[in-house]
N, C-alpha and C. Protein backbone atom coordinates (compact mmCIF):
# COMPACT_ATOMS: atom_id res chain seq x y z
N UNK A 1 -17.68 8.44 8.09
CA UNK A 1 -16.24 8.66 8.13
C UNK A 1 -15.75 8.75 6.67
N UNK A 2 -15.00 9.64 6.07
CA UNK A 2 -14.47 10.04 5.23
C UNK A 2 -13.48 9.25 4.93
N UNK A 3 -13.12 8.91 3.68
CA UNK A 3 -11.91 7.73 3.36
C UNK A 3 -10.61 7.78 3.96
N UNK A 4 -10.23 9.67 4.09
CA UNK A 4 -9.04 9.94 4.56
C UNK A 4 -9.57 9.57 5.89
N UNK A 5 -10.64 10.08 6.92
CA UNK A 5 -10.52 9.81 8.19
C UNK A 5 -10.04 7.91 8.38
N UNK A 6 -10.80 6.75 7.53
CA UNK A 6 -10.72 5.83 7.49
C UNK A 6 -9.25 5.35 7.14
N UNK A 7 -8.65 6.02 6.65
CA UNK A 7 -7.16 5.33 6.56
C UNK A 7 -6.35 5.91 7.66
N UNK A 8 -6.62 7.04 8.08
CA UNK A 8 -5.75 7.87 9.32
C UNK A 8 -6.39 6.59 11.04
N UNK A 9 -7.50 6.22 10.55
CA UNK A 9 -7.71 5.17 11.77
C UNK A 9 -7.12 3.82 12.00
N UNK A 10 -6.66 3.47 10.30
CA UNK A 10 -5.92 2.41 9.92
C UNK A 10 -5.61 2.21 10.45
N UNK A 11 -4.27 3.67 10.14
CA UNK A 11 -3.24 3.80 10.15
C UNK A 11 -2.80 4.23 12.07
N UNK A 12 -3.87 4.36 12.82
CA UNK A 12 -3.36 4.44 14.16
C UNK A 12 -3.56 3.12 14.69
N UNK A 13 -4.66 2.38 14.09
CA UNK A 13 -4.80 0.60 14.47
C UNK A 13 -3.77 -0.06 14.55
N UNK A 14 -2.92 -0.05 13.65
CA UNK A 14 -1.74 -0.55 12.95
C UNK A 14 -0.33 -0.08 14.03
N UNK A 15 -0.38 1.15 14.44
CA UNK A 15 0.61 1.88 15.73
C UNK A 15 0.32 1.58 16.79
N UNK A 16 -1.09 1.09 17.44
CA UNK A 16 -1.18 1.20 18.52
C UNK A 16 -0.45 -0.27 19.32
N UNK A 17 -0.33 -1.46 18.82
CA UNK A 17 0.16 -2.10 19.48
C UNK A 17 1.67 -1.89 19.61
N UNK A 18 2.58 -1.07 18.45
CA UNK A 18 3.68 -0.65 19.06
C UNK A 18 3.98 0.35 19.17
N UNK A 19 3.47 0.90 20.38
CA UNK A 19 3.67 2.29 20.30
C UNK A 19 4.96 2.20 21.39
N UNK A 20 5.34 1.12 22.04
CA UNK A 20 6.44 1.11 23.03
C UNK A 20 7.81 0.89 22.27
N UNK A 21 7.71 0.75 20.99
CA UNK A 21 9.08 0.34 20.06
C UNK A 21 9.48 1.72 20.05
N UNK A 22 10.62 1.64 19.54
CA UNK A 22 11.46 2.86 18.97
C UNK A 22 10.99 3.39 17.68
N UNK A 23 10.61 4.62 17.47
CA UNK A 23 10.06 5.28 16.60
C UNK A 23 10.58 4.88 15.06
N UNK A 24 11.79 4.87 15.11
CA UNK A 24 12.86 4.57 13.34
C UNK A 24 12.42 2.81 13.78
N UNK A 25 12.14 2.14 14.64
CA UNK A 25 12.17 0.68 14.07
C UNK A 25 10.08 0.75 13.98
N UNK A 26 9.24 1.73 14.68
CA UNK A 26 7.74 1.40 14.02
C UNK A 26 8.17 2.03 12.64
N UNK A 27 8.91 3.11 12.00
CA UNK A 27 8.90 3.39 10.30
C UNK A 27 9.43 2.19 9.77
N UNK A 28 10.43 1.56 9.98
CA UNK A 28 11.49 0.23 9.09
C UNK A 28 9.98 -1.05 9.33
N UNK A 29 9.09 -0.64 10.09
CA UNK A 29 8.20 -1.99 10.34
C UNK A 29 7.48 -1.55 9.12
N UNK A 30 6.47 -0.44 9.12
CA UNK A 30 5.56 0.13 8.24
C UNK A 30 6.14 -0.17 6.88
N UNK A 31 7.64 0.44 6.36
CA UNK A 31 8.37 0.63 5.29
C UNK A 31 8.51 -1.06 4.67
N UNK A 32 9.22 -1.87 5.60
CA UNK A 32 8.91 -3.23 5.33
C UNK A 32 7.79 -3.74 4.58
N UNK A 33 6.58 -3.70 5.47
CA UNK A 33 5.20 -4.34 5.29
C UNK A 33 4.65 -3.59 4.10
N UNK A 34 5.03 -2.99 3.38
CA UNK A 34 4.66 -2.72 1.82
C UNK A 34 5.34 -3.15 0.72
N UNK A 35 6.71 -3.46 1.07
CA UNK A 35 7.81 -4.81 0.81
C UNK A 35 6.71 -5.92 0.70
N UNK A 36 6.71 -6.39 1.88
CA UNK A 36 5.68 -7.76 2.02
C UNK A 36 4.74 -7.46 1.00
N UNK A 37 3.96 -6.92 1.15
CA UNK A 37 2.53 -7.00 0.24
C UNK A 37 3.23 -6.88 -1.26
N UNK A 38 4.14 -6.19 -1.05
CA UNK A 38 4.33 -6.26 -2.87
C UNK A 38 5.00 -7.67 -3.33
N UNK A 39 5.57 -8.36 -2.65
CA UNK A 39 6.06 -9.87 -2.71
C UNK A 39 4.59 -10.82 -3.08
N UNK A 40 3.16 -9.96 -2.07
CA UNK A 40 2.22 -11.13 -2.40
C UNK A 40 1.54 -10.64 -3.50
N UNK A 41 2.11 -9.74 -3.92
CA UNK A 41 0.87 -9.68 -5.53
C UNK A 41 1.66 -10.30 -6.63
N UNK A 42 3.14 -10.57 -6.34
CA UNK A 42 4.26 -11.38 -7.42
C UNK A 42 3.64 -13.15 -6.64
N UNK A 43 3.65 -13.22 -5.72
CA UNK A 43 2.91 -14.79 -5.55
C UNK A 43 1.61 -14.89 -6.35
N UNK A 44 0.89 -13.65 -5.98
CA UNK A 44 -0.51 -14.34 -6.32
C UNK A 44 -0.28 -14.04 -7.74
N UNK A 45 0.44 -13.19 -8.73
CA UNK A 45 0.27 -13.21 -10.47
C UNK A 45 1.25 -14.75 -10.28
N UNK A 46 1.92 -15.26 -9.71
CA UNK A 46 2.54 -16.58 -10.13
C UNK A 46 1.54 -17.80 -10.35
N UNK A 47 0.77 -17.66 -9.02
CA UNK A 47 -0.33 -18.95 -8.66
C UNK A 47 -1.77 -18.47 -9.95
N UNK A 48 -1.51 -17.09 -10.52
CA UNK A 48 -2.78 -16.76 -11.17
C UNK A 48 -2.51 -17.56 -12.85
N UNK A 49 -1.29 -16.98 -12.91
CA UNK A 49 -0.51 -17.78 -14.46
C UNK A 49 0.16 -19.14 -14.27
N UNK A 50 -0.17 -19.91 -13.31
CA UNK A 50 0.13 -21.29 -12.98
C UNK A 50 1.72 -21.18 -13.22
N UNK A 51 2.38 -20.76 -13.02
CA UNK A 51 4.06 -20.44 -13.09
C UNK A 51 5.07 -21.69 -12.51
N UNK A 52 4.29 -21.71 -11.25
CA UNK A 52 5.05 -23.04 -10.75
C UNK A 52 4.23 -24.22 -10.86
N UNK A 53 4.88 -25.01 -11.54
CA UNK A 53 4.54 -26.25 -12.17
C UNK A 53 4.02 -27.14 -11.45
N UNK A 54 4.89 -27.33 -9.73
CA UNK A 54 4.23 -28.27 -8.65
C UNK A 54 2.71 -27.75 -7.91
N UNK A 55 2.43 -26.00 -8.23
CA UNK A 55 1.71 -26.18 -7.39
C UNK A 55 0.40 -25.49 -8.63
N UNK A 56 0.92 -25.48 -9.91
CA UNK A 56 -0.84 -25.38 -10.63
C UNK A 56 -1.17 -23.42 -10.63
N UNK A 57 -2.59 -24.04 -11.24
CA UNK A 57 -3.04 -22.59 -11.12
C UNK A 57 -3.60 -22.35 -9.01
N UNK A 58 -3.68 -21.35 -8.77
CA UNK A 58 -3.78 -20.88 -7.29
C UNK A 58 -4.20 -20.19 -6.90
N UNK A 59 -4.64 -19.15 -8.04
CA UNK A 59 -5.11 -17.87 -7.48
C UNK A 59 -5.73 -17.32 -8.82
N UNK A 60 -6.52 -16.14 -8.95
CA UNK A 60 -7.06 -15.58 -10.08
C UNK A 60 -6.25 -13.86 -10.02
N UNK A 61 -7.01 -13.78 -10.99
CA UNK A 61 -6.72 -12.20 -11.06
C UNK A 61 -7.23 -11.62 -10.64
N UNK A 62 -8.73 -11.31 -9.88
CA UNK A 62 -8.63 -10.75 -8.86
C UNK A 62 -8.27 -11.14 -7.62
N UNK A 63 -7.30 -12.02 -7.14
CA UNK A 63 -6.71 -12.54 -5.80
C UNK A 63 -4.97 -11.37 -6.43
N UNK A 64 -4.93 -11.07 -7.71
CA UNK A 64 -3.59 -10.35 -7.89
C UNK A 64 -4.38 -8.67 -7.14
N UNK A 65 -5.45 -8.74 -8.09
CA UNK A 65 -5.74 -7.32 -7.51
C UNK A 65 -6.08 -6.47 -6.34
N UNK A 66 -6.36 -7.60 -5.66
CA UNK A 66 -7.03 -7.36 -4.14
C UNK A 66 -5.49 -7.24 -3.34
N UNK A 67 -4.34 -8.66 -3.55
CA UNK A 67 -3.16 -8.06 -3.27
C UNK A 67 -2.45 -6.55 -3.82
N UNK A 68 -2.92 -5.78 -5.38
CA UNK A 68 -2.24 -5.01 -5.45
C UNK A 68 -2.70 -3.90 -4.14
N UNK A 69 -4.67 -3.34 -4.59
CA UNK A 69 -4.72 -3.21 -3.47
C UNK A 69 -4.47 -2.75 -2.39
N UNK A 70 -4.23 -4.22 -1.63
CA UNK A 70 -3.09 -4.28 -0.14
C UNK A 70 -1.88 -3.27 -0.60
N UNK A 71 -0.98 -3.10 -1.45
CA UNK A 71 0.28 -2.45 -1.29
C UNK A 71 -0.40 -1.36 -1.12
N UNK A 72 -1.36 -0.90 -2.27
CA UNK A 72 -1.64 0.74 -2.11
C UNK A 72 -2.19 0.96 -0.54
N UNK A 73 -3.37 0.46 -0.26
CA UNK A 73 -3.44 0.90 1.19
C UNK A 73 -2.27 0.81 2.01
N UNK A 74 -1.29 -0.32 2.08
CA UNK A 74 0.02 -0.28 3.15
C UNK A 74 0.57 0.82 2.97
N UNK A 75 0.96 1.18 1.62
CA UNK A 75 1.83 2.92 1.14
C UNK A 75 1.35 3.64 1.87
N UNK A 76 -0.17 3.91 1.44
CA UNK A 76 -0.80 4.85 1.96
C UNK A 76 -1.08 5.19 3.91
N UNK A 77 -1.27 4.32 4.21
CA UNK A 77 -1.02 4.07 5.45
C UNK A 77 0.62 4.38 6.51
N UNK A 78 1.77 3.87 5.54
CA UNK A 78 2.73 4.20 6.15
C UNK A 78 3.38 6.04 5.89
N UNK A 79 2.45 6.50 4.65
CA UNK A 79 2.58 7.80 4.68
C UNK A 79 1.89 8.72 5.66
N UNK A 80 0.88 8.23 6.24
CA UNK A 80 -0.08 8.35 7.33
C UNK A 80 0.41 8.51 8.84
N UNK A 81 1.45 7.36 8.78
CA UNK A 81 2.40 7.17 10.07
C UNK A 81 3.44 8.37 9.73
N UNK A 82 4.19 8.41 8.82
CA UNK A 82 5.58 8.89 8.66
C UNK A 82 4.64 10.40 8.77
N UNK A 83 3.36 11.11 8.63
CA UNK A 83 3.56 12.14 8.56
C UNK A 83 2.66 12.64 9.75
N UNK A 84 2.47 11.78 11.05
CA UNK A 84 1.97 11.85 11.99
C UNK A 84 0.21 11.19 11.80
N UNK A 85 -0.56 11.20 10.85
CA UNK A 85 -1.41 10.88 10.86
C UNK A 85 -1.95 12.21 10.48
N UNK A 86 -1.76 13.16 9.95
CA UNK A 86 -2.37 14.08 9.40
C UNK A 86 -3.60 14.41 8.35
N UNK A 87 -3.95 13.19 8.15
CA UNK A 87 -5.22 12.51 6.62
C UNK A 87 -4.61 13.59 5.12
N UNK A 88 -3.52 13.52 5.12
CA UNK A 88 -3.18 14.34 3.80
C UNK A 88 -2.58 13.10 2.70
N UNK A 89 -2.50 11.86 3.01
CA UNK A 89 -2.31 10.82 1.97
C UNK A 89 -2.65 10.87 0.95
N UNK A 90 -4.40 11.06 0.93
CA UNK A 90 -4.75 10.73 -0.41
C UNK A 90 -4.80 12.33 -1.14
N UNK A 91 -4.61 13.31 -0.52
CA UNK A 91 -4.22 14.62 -1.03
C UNK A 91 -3.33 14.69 -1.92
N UNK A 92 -1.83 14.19 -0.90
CA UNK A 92 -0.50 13.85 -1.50
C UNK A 92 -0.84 13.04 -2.70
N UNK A 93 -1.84 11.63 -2.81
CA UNK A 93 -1.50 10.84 -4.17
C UNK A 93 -1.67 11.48 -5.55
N UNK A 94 -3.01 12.62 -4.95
CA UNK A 94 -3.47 13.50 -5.97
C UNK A 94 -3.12 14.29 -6.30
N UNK A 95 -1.97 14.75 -5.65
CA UNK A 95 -0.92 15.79 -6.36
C UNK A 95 -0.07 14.77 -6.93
N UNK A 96 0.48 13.63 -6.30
CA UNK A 96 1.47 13.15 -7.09
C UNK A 96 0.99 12.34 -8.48
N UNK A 97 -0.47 12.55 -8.66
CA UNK A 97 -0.96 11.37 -9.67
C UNK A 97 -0.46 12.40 -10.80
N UNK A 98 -1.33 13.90 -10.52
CA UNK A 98 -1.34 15.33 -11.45
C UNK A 98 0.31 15.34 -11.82
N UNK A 99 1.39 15.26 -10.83
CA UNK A 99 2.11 15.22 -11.84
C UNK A 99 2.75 14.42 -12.70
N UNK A 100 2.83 13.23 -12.09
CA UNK A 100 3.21 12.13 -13.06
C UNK A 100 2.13 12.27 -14.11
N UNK A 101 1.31 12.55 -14.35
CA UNK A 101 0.22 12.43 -15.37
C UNK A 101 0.54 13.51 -16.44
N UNK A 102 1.00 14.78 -15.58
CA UNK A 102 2.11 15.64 -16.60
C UNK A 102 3.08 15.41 -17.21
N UNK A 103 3.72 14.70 -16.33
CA UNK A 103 5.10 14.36 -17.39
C UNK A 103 5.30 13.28 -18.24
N UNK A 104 4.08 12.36 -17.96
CA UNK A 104 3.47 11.17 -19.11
C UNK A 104 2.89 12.10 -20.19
N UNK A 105 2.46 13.48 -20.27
CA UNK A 105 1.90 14.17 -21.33
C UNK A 105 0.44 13.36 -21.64
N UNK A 106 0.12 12.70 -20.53
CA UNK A 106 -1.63 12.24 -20.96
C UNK A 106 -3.01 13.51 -19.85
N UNK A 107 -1.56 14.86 -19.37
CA UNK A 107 -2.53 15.96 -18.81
C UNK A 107 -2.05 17.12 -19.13
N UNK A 108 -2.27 17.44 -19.92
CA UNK A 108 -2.28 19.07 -20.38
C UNK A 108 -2.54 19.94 -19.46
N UNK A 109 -3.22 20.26 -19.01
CA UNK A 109 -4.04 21.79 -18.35
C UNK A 109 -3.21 22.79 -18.06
């Protein structure tokens, strides 16, 4: 299975238990839950730089990275949903990497 096929299966794993909800509240669920994950990579850089004083160091840096990660697959996944499941995600990132990478001026071509 191909990475795109593997995230388009995710990404129907993830739908199939609500597939009886209302369509705009499974997107506000998906759209959310990359919210969430991005909240746990600000916990885990807190617990990684011991930030809060009561509870110490907690986590490392790769417990930040494995949460960052999590956001990118959730993105990627809820672009998966929002565009039916079509496996064009990681297509889309690679056009969108090419151009942000243009207008950072670190891609010429």
């Amino acid at each position: 299975m191909t990475p795109a096929e593997q995230l388009v299966a995710l990404s129907r794993w993830i739908d199939a238990p609500n597939a009886h909800r209302d369509p705009e509240a499974q997107a506000w669920a998906r759209l959310a839950k990359v919210g969430e994950e991005a909240g746990e990579v600000v916990a885990a850089f807190i617990g990684a730089t011991g930030q809060n004083p009561r509870k110490g160091v907690t986590h490392t840096l790769e417990d930040v990275t494995e949460e960052l990660l999590d956001v990118a697959l959730t993105a990627l996944a809820a672009v998966e949903h929002l565009r039916g499941h079509d496996g064009a995600a990681f297509e889309l990132l690679e056009a969108k990497l090419e151009r942000v990478a243009h207008r950072a001026g670190v891609l010429t071509d």
